[in-house]
C-alpha atoms as a PDB file:
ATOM      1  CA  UNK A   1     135.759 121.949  95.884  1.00  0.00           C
ATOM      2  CA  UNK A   2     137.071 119.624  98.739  1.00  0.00           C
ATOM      3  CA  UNK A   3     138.511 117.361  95.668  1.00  0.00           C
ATOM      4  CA  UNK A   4     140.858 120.220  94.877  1.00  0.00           C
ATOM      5  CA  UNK A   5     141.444 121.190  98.183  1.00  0.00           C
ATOM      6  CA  UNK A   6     142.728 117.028  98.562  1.00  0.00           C
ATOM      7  CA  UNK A   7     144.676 117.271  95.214  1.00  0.00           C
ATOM      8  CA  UNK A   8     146.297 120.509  96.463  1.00  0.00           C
ATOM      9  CA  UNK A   9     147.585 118.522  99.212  1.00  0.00           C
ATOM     10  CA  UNK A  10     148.943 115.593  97.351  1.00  0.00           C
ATOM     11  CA  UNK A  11     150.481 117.585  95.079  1.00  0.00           C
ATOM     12  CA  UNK A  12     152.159 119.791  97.465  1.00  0.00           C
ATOM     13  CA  UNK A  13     153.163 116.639  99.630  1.00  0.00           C
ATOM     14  CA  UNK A  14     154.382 114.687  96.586  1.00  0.00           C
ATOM     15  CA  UNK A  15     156.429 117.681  95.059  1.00  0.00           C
ATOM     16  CA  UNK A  16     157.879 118.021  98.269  1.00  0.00           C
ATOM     17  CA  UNK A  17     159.197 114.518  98.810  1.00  0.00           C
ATOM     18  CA  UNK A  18     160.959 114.647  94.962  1.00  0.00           C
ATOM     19  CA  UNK A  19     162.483 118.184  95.641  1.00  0.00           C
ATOM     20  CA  UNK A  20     163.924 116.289  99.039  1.00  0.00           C
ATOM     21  CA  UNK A  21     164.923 113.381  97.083  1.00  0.00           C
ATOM     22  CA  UNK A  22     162.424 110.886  99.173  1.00  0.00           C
ATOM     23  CA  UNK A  23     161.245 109.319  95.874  1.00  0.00           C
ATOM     24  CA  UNK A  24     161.724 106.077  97.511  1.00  0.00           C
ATOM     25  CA  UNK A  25     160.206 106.933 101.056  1.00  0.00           C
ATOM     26  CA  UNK A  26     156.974 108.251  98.753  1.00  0.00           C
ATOM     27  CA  UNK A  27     156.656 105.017  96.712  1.00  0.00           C
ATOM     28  CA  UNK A  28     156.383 103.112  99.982  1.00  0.00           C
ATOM     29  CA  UNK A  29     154.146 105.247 101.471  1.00  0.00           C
ATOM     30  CA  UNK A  30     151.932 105.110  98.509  1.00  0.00           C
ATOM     31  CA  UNK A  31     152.348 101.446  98.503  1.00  0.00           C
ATOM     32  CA  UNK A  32     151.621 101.228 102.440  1.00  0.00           C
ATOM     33  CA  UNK A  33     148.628 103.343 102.231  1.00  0.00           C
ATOM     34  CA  UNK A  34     146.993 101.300  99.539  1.00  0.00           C
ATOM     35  CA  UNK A  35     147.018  98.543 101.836  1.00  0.00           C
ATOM     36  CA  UNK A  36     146.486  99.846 105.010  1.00  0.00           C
ATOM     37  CA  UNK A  37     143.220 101.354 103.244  1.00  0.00           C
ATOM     38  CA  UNK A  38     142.507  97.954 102.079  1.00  0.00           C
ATOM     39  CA  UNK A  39     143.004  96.017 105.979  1.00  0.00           C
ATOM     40  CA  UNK A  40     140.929  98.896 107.308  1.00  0.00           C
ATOM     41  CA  UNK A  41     138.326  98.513 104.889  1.00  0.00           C
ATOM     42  CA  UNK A  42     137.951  94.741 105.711  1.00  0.00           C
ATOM     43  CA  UNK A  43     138.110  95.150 109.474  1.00  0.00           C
ATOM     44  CA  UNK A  44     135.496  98.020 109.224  1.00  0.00           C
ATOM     45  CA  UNK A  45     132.946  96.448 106.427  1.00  0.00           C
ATOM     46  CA  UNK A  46     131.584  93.984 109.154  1.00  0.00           C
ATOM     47  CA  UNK A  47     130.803  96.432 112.222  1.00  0.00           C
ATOM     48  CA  UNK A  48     129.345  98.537 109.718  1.00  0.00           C
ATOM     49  CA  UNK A  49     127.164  95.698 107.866  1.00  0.00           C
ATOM     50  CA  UNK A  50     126.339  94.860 111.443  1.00  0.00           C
ATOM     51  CA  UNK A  51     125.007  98.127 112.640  1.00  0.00           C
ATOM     52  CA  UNK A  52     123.551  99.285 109.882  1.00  0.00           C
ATOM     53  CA  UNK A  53     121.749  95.840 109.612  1.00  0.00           C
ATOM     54  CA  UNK A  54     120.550  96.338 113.079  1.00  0.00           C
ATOM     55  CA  UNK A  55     119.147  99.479 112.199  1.00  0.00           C
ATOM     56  CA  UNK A  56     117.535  98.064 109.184  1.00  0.00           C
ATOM     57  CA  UNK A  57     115.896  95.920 111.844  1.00  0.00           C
ATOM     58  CA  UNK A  58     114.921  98.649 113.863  1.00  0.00           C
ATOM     59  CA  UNK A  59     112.853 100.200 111.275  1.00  0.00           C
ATOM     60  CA  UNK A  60     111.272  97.029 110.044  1.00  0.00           C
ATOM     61  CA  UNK A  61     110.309  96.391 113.277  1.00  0.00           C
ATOM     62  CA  UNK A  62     108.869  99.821 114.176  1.00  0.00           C
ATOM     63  CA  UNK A  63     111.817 100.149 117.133  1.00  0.00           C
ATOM     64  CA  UNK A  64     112.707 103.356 114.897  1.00  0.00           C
ATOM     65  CA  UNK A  65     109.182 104.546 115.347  1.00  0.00           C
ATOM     66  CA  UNK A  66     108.740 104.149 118.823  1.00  0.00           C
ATOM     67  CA  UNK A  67     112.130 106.140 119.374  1.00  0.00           C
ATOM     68  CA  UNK A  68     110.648 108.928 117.017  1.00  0.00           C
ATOM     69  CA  UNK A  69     107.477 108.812 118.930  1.00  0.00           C
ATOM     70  CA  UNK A  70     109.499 109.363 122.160  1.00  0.00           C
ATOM     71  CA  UNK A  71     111.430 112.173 121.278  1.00  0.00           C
ATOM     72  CA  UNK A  72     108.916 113.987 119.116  1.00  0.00           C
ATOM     73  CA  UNK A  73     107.951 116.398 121.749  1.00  0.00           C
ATOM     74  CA  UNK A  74     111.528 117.483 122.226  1.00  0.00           C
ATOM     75  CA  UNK A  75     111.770 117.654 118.368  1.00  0.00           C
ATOM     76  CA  UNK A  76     108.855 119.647 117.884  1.00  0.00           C
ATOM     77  CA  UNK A  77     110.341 122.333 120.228  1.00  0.00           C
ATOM     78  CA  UNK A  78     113.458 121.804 118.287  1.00  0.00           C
ATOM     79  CA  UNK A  79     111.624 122.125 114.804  1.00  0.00           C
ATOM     80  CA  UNK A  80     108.369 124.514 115.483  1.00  0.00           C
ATOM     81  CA  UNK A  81     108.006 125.238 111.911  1.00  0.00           C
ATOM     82  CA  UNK A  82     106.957 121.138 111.208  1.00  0.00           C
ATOM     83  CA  UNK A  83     104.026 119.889 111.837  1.00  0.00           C
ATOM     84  CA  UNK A  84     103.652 117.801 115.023  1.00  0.00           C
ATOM     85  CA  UNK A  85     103.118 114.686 112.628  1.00  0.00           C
ATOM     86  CA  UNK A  86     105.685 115.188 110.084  1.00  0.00           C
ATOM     87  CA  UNK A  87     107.117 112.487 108.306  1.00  0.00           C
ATOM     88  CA  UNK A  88     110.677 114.405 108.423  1.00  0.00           C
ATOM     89  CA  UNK A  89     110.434 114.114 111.899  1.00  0.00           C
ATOM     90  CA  UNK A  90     110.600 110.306 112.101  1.00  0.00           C
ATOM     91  CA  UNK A  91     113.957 110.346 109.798  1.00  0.00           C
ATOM     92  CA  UNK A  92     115.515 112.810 111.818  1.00  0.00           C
ATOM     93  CA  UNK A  93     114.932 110.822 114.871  1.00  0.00           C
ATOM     94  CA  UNK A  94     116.176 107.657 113.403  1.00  0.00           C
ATOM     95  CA  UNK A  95     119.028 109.857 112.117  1.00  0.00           C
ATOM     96  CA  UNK A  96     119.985 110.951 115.889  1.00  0.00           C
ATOM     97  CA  UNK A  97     119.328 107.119 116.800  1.00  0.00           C
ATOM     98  CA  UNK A  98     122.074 106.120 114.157  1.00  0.00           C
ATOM     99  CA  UNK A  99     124.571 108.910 115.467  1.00  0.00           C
ATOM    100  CA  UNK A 100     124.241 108.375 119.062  1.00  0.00           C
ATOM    101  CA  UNK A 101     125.381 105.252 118.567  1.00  0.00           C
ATOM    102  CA  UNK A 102     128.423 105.994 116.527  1.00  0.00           C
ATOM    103  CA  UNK A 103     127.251 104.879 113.421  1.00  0.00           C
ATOM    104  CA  UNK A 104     127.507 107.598 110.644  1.00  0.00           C
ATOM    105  CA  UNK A 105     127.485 105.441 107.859  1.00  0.00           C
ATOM    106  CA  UNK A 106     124.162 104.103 109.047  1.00  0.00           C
ATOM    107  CA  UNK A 107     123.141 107.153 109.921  1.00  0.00           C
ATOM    108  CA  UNK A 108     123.132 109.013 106.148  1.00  0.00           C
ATOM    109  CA  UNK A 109     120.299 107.371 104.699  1.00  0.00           C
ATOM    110  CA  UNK A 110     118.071 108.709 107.301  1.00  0.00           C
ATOM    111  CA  UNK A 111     119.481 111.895 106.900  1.00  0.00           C
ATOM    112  CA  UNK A 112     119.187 112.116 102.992  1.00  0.00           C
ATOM    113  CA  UNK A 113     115.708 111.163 103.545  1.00  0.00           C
ATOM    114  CA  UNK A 114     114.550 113.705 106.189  1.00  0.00           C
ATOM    115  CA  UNK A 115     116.281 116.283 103.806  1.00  0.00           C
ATOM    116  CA  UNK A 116     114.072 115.312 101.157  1.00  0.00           C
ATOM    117  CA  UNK A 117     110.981 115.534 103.150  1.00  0.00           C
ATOM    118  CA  UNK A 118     111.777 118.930 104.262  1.00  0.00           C
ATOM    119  CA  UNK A 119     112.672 119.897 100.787  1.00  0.00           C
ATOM    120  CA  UNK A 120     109.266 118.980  99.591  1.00  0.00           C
ATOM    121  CA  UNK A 121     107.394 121.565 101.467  1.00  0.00           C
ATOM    122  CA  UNK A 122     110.049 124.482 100.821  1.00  0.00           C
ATOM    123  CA  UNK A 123     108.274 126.559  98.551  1.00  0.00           C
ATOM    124  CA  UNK A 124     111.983 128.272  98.397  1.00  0.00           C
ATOM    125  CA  UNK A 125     113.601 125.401  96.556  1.00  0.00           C
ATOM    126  CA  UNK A 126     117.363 126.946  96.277  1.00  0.00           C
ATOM    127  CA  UNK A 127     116.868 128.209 100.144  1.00  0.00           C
ATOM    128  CA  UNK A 128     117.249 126.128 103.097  1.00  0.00           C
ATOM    129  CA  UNK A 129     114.526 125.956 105.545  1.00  0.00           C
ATOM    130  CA  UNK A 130     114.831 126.649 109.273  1.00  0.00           C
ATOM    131  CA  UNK A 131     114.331 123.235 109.821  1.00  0.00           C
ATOM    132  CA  UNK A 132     116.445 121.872 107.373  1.00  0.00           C
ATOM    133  CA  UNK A 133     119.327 124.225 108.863  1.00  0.00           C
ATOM    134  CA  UNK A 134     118.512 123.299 112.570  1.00  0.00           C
ATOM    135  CA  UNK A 135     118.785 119.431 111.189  1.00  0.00           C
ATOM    136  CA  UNK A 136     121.824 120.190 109.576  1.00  0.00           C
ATOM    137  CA  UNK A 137     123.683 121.162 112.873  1.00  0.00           C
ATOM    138  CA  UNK A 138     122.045 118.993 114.439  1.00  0.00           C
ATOM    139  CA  UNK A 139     123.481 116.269 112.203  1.00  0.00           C
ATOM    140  CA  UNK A 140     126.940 118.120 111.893  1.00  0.00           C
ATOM    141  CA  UNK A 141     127.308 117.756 115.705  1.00  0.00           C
ATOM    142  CA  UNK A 142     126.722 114.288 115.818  1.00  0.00           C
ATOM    143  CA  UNK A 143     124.870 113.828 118.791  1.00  0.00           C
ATOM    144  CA  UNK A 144     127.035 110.688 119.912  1.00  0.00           C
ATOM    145  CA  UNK A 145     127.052 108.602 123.087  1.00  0.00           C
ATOM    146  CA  UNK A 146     128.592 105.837 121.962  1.00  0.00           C
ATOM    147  CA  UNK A 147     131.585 106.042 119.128  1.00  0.00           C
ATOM    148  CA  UNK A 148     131.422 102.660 118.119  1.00  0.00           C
ATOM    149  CA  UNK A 149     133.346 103.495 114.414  1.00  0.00           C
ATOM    150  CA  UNK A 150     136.105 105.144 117.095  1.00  0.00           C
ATOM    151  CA  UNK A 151     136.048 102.377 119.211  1.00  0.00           C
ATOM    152  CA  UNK A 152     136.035  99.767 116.623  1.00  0.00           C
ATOM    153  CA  UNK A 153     139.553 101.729 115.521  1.00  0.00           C
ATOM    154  CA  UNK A 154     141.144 102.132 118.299  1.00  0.00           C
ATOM    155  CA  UNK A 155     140.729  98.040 119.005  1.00  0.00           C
ATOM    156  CA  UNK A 156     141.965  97.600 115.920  1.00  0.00           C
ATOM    157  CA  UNK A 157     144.923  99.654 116.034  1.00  0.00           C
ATOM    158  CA  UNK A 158     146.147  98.316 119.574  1.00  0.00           C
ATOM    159  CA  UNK A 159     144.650 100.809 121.929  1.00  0.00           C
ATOM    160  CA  UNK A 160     145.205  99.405 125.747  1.00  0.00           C
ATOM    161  CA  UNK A 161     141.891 101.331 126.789  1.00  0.00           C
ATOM    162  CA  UNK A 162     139.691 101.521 123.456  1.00  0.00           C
ATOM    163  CA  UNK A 163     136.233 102.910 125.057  1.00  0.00           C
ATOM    164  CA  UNK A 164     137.972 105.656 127.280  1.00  0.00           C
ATOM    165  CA  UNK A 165     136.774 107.654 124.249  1.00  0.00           C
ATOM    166  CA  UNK A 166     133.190 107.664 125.498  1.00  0.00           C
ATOM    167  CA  UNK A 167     132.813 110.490 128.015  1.00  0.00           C
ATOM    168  CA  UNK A 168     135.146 112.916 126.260  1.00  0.00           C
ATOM    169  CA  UNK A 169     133.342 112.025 122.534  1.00  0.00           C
ATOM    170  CA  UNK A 170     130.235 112.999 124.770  1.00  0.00           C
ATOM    171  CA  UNK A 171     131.449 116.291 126.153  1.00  0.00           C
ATOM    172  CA  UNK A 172     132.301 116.965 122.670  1.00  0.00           C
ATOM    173  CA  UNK A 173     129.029 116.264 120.804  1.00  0.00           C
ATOM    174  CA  UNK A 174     127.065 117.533 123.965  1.00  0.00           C
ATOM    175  CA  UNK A 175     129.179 121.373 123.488  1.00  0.00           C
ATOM    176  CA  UNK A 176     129.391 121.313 119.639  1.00  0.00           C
ATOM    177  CA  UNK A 177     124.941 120.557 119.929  1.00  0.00           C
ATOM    178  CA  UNK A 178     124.379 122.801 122.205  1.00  0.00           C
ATOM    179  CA  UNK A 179     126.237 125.621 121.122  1.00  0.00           C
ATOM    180  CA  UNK A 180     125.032 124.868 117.694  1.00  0.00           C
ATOM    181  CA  UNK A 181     121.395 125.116 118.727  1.00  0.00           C
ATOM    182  CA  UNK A 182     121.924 127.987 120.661  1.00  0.00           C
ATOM    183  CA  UNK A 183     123.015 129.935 117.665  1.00  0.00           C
ATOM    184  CA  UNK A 184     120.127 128.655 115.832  1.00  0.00           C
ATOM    185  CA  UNK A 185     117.593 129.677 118.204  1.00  0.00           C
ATOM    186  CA  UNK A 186     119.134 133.112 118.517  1.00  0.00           C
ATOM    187  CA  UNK A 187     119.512 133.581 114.398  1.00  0.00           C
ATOM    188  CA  UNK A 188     115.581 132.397 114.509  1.00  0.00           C
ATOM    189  CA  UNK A 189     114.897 134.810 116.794  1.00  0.00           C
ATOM    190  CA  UNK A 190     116.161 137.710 114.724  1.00  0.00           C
ATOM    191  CA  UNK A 191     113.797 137.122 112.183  1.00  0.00           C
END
């Protein structure tokens, strides 16, 4: 669906340059985005082979489990339909780890996996769970303290003040959680 929603917009934004006669203002933007795509490709690869290599780290060296173990009780509350011991529960800690710290990309594989494990003990198969809904906006908010992708931008693009991101990224996250949770709780609630 998104993919038509994105060739919608080319199209629309491409027909509209030729019916302006920009033909030549649309080549170079085509042209300029290819490699601006490219140089923000290569500046990004290494922050995110770095982070997500540190997390790699993390979970070989059972940091990722010690973080899981500290935050299960606050995840059990948040998931009371799980087990207290569930192996979900250590992915979607080390999923909040990854997105704290800005790092999305890292973050997915932990996500994909906790997903799984909840999906093995849905005995609804085409339903979502109530814990695999609370995860999911849980994971859609992002809780983020530190935007390092943003950051890692904003340096690259010339920003005079590239980490004055940080308290207003973690208003954000903090409101779009706990709003997000709130509904949860109350939809749970109903039932």
């Amino acid at each position: 669906m998104v993919s038509y929603i994105w060739a919608f917009f080319i199209i629309i934004g491409a027909g509209f340059m030729i019916a302006t006669g920009n033909i030549e203002l649309l080549n170079n933007e085509i042209l300029k985005g290819g490699t601006g795509g490219i140089k923000l490709l290569t500046e990004m690869l290494p922050l995110l082979v770095l982070w997500t290599g540190i997390m790699q780290i993390a979970e070989d060296s059972n940091l990722l489990e010690k973080f899981s173990k500290l935050v299960r009780p606050l995840l059990s509350k948040l998931f009371p339909s799980l087990p207290k011991n569930h192996p979900a529960l250590g992915y979607i800690a080390s999923n909040i780890a990854a997105n704290a710290l800005g790092l999305g990309s890292a973050a997915t594989p932990f996500g994909l996996k906790a997903m799984e494990c909840l999906q093995e003990d849905n005995p609804k198969k085409d339903t979502a769970t109530e814990a695999m809904v609370t995860f999911l906006i849980l994971n859609t908010g992002g809780v983020t303290i530190i935007p390092t992708t943003v950051i890692a931008m904003r340096m690259m693009y010339g920003s005079a003040n590239p980490t004055e991101i940080i308290i207003t990224s973690l208003l954000a996250t903090l409101c779009s959680n706990v709003s997000g949770l709130i509904f949860d709780y109350i939809k749970r609630r109903k039932k």
